[in-house]
N, C-alpha and C. Protein backbone atom coordinates (compact mmCIF):
# COMPACT_ATOMS: atom_id res chain seq x y z
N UNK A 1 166.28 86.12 59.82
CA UNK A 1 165.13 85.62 59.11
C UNK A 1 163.86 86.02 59.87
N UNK A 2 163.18 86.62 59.63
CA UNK A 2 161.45 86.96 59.61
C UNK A 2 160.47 86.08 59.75
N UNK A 3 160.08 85.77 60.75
CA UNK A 3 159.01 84.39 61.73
C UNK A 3 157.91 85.05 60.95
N UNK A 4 157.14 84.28 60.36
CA UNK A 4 155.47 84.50 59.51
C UNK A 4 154.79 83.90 60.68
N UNK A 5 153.97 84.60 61.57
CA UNK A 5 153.07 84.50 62.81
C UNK A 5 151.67 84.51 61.98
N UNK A 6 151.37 84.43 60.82
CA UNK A 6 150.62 84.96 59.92
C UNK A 6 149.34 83.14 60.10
N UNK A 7 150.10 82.15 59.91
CA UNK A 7 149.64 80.73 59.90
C UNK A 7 148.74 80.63 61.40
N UNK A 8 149.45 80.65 62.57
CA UNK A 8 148.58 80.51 63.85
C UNK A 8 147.66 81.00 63.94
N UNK A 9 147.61 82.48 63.74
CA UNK A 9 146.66 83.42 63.89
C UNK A 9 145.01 82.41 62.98
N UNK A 10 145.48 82.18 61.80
CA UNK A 10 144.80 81.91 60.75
C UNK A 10 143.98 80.59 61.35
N UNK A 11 145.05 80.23 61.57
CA UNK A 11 144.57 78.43 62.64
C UNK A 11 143.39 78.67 63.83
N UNK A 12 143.69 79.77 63.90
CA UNK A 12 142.73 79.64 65.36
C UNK A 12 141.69 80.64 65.32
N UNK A 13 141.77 81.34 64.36
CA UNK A 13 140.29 82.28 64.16
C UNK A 13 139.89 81.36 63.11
N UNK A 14 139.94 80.30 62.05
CA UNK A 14 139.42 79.08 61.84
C UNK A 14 138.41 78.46 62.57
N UNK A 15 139.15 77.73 63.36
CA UNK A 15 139.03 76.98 64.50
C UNK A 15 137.96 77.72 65.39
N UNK A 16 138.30 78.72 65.89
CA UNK A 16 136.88 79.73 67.03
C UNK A 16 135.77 79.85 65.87
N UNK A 17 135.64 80.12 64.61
CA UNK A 17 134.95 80.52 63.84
C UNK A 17 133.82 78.97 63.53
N UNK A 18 134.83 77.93 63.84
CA UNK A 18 133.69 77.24 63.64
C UNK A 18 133.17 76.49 64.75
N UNK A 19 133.84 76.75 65.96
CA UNK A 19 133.41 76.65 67.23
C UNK A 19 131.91 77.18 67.60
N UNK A 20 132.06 78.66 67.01
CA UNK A 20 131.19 79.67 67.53
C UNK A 20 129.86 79.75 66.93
N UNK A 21 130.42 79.52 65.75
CA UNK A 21 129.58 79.73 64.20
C UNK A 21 128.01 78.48 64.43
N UNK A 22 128.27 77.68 65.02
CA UNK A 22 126.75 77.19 65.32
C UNK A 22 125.40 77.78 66.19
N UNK A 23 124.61 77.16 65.22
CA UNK A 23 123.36 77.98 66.22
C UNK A 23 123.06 78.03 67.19
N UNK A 24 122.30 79.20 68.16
CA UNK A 24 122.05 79.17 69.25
C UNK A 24 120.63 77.77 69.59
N UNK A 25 121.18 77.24 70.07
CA UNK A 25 119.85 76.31 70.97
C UNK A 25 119.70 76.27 72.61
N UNK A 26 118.73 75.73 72.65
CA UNK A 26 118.24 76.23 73.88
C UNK A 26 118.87 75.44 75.23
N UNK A 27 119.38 74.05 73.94
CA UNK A 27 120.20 72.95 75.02
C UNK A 27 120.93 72.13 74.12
N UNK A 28 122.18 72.80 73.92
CA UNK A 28 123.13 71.80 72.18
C UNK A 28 123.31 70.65 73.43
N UNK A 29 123.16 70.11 74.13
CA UNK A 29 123.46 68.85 74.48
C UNK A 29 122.72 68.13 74.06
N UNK A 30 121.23 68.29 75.14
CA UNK A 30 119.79 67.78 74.49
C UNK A 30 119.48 67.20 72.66
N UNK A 31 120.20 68.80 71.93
CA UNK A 31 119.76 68.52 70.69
C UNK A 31 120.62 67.76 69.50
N UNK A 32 122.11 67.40 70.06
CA UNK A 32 123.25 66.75 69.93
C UNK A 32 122.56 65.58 70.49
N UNK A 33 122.28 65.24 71.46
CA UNK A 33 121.88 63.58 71.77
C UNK A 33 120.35 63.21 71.21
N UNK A 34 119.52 63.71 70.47
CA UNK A 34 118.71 63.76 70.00
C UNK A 34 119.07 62.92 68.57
N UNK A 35 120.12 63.81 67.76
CA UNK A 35 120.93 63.31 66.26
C UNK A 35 120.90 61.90 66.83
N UNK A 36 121.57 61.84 67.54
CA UNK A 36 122.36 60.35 67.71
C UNK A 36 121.23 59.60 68.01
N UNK A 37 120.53 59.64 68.61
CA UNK A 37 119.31 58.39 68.83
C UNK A 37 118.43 58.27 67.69
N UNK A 38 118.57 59.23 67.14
CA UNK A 38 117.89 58.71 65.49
C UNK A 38 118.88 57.91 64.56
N UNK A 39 119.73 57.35 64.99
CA UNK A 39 120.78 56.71 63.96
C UNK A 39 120.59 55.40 64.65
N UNK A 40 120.16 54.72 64.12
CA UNK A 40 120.07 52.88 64.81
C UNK A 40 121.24 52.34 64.74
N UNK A 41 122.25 52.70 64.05
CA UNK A 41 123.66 52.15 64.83
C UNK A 41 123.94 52.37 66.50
N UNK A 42 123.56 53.47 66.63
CA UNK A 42 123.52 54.33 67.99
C UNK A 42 122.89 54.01 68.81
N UNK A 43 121.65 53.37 68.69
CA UNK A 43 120.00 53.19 69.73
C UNK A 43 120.49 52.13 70.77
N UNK A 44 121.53 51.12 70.17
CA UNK A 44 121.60 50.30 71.23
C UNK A 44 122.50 50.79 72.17
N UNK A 45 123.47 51.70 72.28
CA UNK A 45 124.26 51.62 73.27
C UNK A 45 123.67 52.79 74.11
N UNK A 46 122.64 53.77 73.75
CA UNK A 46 121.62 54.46 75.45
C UNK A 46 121.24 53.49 75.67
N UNK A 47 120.61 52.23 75.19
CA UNK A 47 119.93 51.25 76.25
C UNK A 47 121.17 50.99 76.93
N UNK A 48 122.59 50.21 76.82
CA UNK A 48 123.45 49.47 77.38
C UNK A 48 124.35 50.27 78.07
N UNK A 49 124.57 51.72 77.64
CA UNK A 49 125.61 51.82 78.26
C UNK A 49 125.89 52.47 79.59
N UNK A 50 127.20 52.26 80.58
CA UNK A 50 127.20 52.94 81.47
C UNK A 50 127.14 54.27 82.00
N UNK A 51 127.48 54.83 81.05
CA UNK A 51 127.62 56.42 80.86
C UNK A 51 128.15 57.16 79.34
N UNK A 52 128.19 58.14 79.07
CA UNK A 52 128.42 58.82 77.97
C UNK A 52 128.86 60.22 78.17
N UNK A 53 130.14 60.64 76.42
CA UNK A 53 130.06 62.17 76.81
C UNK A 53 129.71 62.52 75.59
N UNK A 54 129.41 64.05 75.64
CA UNK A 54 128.72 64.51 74.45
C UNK A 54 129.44 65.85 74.05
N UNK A 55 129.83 65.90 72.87
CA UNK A 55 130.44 67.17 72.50
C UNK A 55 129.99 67.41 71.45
N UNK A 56 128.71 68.96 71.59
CA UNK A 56 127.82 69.32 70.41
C UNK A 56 128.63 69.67 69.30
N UNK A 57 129.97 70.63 69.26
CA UNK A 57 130.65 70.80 68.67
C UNK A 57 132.25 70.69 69.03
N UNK A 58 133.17 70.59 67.91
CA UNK A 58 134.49 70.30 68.02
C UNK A 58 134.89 70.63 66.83
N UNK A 59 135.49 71.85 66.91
CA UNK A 59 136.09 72.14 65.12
C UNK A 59 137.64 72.17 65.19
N UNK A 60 137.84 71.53 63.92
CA UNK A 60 138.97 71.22 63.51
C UNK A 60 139.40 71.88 62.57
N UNK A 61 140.90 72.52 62.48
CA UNK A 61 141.33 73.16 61.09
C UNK A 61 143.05 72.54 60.92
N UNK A 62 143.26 72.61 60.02
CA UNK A 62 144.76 72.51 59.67
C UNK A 62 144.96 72.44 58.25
N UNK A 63 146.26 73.09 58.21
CA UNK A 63 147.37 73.11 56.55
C UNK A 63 148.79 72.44 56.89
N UNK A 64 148.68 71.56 57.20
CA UNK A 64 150.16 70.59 57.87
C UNK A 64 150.51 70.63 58.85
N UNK A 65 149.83 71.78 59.84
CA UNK A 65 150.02 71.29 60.97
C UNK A 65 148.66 72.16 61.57
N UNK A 66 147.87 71.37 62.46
CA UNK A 66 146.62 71.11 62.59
C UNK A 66 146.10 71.35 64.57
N UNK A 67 145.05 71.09 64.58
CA UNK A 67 144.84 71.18 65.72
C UNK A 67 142.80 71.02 65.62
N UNK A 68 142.69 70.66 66.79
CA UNK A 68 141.02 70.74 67.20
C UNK A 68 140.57 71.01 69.09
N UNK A 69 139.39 71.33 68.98
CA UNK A 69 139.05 71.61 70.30
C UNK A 69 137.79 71.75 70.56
N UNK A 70 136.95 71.53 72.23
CA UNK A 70 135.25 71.38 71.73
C UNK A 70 135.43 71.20 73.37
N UNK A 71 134.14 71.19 73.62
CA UNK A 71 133.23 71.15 75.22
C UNK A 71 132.58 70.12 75.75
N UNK A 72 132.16 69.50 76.07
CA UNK A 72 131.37 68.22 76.22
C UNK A 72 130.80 68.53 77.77
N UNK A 73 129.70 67.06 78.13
CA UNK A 73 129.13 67.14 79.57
C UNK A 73 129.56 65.16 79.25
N UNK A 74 129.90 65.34 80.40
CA UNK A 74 129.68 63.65 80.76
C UNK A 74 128.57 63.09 81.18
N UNK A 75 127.83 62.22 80.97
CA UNK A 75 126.58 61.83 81.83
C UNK A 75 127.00 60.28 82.53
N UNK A 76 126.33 60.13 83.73
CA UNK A 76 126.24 58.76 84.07
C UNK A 76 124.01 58.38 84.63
N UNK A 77 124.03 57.76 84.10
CA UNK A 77 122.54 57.19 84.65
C UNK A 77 121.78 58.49 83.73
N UNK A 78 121.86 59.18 82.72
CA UNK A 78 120.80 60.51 82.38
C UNK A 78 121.13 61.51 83.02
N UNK A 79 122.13 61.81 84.25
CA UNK A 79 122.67 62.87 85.32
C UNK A 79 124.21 63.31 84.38
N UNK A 80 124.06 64.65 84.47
CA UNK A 80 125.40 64.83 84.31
C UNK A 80 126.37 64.79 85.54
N UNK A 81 127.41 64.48 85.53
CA UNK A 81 128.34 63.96 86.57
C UNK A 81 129.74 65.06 86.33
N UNK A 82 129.58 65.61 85.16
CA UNK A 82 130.41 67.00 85.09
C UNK A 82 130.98 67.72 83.69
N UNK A 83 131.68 68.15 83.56
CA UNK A 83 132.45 69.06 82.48
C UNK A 83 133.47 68.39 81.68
N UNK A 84 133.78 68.10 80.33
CA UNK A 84 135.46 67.91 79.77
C UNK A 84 135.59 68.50 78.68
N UNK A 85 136.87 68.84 78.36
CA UNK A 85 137.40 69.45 77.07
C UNK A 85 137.92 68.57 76.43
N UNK A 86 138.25 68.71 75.21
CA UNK A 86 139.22 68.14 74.33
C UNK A 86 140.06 69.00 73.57
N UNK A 87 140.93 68.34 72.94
CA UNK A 87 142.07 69.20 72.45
C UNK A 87 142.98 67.87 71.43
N UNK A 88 143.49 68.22 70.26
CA UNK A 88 144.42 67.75 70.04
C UNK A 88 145.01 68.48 68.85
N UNK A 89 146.00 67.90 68.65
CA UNK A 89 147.47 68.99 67.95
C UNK A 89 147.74 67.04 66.82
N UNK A 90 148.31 67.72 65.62
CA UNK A 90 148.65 66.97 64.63
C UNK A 90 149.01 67.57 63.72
N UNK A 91 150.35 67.00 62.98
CA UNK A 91 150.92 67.34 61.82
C UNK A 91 151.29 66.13 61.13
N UNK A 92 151.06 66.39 59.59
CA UNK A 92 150.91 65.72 58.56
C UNK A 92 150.42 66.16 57.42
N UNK A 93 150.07 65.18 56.85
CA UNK A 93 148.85 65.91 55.54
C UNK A 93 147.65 66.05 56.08
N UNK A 94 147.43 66.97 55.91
CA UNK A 94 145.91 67.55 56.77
C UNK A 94 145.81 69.06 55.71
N UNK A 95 144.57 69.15 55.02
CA UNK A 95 144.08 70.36 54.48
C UNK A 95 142.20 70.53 54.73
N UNK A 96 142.17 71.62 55.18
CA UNK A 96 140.96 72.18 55.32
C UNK A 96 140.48 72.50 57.28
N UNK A 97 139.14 72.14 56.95
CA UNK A 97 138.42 72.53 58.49
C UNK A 97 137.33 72.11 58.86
N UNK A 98 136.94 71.63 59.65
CA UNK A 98 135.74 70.92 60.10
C UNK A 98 134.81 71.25 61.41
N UNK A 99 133.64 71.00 61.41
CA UNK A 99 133.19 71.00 62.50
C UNK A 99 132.58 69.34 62.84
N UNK A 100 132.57 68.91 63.96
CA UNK A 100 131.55 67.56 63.62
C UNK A 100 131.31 67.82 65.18
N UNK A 101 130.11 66.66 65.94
CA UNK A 101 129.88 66.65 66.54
C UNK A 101 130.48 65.06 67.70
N UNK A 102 130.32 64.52 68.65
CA UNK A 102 131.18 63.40 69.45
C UNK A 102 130.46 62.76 70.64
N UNK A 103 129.93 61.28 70.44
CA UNK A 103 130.09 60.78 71.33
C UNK A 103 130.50 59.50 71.75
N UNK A 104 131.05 59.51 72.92
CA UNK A 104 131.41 58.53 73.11
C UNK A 104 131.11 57.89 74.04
N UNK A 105 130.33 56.36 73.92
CA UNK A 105 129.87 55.53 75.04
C UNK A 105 130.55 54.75 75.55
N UNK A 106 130.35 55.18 77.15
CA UNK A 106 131.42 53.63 78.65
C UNK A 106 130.39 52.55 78.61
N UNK A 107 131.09 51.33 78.68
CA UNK A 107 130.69 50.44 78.69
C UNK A 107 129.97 49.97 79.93
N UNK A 108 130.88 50.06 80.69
CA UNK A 108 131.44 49.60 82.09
C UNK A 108 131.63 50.90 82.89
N UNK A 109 131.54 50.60 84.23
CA UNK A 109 132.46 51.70 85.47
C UNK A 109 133.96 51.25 85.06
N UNK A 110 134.36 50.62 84.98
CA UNK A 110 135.90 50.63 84.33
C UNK A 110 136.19 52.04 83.89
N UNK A 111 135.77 51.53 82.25
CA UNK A 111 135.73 52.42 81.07
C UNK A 111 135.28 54.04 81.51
N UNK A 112 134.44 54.07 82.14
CA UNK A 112 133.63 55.72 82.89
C UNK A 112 134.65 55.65 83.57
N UNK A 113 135.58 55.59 84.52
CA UNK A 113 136.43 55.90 85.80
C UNK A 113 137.34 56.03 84.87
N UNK A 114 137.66 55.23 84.19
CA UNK A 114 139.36 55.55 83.27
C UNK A 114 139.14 56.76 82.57
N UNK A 115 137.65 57.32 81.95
CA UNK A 115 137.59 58.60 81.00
C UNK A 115 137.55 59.82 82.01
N UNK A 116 137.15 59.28 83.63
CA UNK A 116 136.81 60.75 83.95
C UNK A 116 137.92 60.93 85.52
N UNK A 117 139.17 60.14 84.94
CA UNK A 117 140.06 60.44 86.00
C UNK A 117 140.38 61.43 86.41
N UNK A 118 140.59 62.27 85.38
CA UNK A 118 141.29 63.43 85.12
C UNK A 118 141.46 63.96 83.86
N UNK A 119 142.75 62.92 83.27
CA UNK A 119 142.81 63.48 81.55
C UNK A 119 143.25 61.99 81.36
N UNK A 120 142.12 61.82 80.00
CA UNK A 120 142.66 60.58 79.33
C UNK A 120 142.97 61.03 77.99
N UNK A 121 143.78 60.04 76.93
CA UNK A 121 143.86 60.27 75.83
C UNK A 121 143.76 59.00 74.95
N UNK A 122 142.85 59.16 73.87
CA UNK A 122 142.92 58.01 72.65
C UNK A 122 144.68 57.48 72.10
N UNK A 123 144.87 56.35 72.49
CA UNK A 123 145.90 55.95 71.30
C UNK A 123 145.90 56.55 69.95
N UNK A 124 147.01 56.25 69.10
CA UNK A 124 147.16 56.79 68.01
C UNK A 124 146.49 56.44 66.89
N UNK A 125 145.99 54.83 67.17
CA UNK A 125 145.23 54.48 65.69
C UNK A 125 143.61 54.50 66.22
N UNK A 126 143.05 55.44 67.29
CA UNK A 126 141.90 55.28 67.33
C UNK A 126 140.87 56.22 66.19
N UNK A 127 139.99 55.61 66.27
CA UNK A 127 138.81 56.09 65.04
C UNK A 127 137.89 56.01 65.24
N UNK A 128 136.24 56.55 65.06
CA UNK A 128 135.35 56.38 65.04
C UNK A 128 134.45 56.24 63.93
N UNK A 129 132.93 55.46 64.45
CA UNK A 129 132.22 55.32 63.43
C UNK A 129 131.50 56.81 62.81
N UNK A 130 131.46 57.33 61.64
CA UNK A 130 130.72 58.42 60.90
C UNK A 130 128.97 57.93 60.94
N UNK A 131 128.43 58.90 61.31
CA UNK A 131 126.93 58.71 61.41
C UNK A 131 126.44 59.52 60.11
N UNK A 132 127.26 59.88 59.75
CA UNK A 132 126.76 60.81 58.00
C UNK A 132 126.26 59.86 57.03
N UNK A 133 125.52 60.08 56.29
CA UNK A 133 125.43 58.99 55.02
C UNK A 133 126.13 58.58 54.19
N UNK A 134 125.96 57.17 54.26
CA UNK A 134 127.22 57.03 53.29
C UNK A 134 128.35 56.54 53.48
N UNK A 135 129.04 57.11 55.00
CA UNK A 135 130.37 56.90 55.36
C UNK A 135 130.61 55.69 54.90
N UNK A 136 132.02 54.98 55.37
CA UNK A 136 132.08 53.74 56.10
C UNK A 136 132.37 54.15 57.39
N UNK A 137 132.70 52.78 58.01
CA UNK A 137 132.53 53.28 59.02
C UNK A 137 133.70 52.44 60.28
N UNK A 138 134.29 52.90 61.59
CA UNK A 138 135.36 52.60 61.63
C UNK A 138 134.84 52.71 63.48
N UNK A 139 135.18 51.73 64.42
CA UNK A 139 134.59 51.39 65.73
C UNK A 139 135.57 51.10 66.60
N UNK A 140 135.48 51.92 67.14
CA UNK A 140 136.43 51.55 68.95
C UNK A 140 137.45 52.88 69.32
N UNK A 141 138.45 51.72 69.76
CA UNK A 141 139.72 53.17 70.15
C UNK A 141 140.92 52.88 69.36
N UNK A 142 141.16 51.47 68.71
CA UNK A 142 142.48 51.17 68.15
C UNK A 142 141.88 50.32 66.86
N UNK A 143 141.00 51.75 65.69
CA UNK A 143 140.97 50.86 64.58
C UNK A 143 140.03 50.26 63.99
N UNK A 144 139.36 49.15 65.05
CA UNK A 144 138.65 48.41 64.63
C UNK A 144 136.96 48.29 63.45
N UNK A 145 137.25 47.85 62.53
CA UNK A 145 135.94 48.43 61.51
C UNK A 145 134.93 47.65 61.87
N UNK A 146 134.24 48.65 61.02
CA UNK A 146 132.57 48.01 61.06
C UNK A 146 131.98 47.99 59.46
N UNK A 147 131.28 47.92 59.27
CA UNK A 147 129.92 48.21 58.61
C UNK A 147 129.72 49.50 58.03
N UNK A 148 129.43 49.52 57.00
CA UNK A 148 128.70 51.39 56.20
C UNK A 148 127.68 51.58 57.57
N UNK A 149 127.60 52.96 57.78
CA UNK A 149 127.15 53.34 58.18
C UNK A 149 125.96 54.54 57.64
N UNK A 150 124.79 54.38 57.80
CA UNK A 150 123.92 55.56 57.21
C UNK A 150 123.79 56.91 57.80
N UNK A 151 123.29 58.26 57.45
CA UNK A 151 122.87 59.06 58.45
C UNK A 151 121.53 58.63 59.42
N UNK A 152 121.57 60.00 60.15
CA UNK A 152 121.30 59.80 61.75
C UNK A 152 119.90 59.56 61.27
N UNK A 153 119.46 59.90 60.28
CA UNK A 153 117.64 59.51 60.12
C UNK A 153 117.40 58.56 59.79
N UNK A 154 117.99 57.91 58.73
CA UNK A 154 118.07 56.99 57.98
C UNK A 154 119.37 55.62 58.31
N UNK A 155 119.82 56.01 59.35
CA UNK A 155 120.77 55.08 59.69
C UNK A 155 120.35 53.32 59.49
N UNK A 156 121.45 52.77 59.12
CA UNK A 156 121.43 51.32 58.67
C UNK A 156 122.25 50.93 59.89
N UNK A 157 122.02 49.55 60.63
CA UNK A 157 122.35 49.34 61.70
C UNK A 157 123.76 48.85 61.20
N UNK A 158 124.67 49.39 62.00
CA UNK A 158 126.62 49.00 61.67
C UNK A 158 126.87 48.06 62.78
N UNK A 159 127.38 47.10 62.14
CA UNK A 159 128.34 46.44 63.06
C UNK A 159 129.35 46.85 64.21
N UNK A 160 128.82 47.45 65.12
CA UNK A 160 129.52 48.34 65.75
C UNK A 160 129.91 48.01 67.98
N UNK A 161 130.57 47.59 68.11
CA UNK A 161 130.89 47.04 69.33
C UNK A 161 132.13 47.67 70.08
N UNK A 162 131.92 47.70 71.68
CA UNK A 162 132.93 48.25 72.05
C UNK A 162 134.47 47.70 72.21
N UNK A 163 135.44 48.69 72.19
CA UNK A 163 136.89 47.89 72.11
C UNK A 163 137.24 48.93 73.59
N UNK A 164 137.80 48.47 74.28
CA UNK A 164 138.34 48.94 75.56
C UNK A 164 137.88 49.60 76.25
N UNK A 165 136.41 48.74 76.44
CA UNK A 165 135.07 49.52 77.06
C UNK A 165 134.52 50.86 76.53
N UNK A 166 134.99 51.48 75.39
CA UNK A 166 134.75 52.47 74.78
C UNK A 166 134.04 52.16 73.60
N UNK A 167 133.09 53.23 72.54
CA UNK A 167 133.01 53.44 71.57
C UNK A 167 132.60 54.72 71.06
N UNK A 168 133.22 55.11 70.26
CA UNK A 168 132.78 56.67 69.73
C UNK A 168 132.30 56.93 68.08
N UNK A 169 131.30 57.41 67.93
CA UNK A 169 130.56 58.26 67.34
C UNK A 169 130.69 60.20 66.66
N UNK A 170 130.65 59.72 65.25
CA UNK A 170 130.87 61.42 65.27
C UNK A 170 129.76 61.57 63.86
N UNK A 171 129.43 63.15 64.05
CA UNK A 171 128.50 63.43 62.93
C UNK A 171 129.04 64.78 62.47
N UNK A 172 129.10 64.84 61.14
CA UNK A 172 129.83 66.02 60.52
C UNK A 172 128.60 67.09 60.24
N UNK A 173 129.43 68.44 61.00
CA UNK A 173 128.51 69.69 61.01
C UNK A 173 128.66 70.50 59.97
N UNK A 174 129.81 70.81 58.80
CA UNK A 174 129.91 71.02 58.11
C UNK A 174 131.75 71.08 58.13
N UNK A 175 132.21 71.90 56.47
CA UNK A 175 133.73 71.62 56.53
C UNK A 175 133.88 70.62 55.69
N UNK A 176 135.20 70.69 54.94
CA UNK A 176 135.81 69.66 54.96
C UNK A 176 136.95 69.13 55.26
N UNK A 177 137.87 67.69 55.79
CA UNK A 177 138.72 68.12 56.14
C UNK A 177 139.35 66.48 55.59
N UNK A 178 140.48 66.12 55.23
CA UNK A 178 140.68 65.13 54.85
C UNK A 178 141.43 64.66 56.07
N UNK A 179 141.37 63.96 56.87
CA UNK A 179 141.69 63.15 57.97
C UNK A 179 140.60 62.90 58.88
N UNK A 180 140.49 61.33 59.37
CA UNK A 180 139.87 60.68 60.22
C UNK A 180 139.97 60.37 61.19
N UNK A 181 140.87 60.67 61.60
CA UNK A 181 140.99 59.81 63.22
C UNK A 181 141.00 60.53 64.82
N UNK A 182 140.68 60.02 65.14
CA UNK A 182 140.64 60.51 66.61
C UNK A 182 141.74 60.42 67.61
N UNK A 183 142.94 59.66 67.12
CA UNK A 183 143.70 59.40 67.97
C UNK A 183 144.73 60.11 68.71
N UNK A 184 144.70 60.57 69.50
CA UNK A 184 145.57 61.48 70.23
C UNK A 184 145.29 62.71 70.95
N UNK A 185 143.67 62.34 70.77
CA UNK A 185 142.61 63.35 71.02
C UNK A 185 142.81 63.47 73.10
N UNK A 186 143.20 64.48 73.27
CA UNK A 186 143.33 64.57 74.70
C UNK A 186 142.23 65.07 75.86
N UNK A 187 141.60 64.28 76.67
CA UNK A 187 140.00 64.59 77.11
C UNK A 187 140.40 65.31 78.71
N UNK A 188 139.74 66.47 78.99
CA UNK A 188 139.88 66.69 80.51
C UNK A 188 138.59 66.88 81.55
N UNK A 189 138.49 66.06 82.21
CA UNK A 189 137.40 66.02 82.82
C UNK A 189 137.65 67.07 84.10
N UNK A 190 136.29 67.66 84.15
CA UNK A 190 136.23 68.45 85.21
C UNK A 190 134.78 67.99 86.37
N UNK A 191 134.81 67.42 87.80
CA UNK A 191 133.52 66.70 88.23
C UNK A 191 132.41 68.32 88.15
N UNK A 192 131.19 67.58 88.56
CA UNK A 192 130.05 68.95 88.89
C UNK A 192 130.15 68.76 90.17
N UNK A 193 130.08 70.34 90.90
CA UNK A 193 130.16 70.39 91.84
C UNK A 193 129.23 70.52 92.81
């Protein structure tokens, strides 16, 4: 029988295509944490929180069996403190491709030390809140809902609180992709040196 290598290939020039496919800026961190502070769901946790990571982009593709991947900087105090990737693999019903953007705020030095051990990973039923218009909207690491949520200009403040010193945030760059969740999403921190 004859292996069709034809699907991977497809998966991952997808996937780079919409990795790549965003515009050049002069600082996608800067202009990624910019989105987010215009969304008043969002405003309170730069005042509160301990640290944050930011991933301008993260594109996702899959046809039943799926995958995503993206770059981030960690910050603690406004300093970046270093480098992480993400990555995760899933099969199911999953059709299409996405790009969105990610962040996620530490509560606590707990929560910051547990994300930047090494490699952490979301449980399976974790989810985040959508900063798009419209969404609803979905808060923590295992689940927990909130509130509709508005876009980042127009944002309506969500009921939105941390669950295991975490909370994450995402804003869709374009794509579509029918699945939500974040869970199983695998993070690798790298310190600055």
């Amino acid at each position: 029988m004859k292996k069709n290598y034809c699907f991977p290939v497809v998966l991952i020039m997808v996937m780079a295509a919409l990795i790549f496919s965003s515009p050049a800026y002069a600082d996608k961190f800067t202009d990624t944490i910019d989105i987010y502070k215009k969304s008043e769901a969002v405003q309170p946790f730069f005042k509160n929180a301990y640290g944050y990571a930011v991933f301008p982009t993260i594109g996702k593709a899959g046809i039943g069996i799926g995958g995503s991947y993206g770059t981030g900087q960690v910050y603690k105090g406004g300093k970046v403190t270093g480098e992480v990737s993400v990555i995760k693999g899933s099969i199911g019903f999953q059709l299409g491709a996405q790009a969105f953007s990610q962040m996620i705020f530490f509560e606590d030095k707990r929560a910051y030390d547990e994300f930047t051990s090494g490699n952490f990973e979301f449980d399976a039923t974790a989810s985040a809140v959508a900063i798009t218009a419209g969404a609803q909207a979905k808060a923590g690491t295992e689940g927990a809902s909130a509130g509709a949520s508005a876009g980042p200009a127009t944002g309506k403040q969500a009921k939105t609180s941390y669950h295991k010193g975490m909370v994450v945030f995402t804003h869709a760059k374009g794509g579509l992709m029918y699945e939500a969740s974040i869970g199983g999403q695998k993070f690798k921190f790298k310190p600055k040196k």
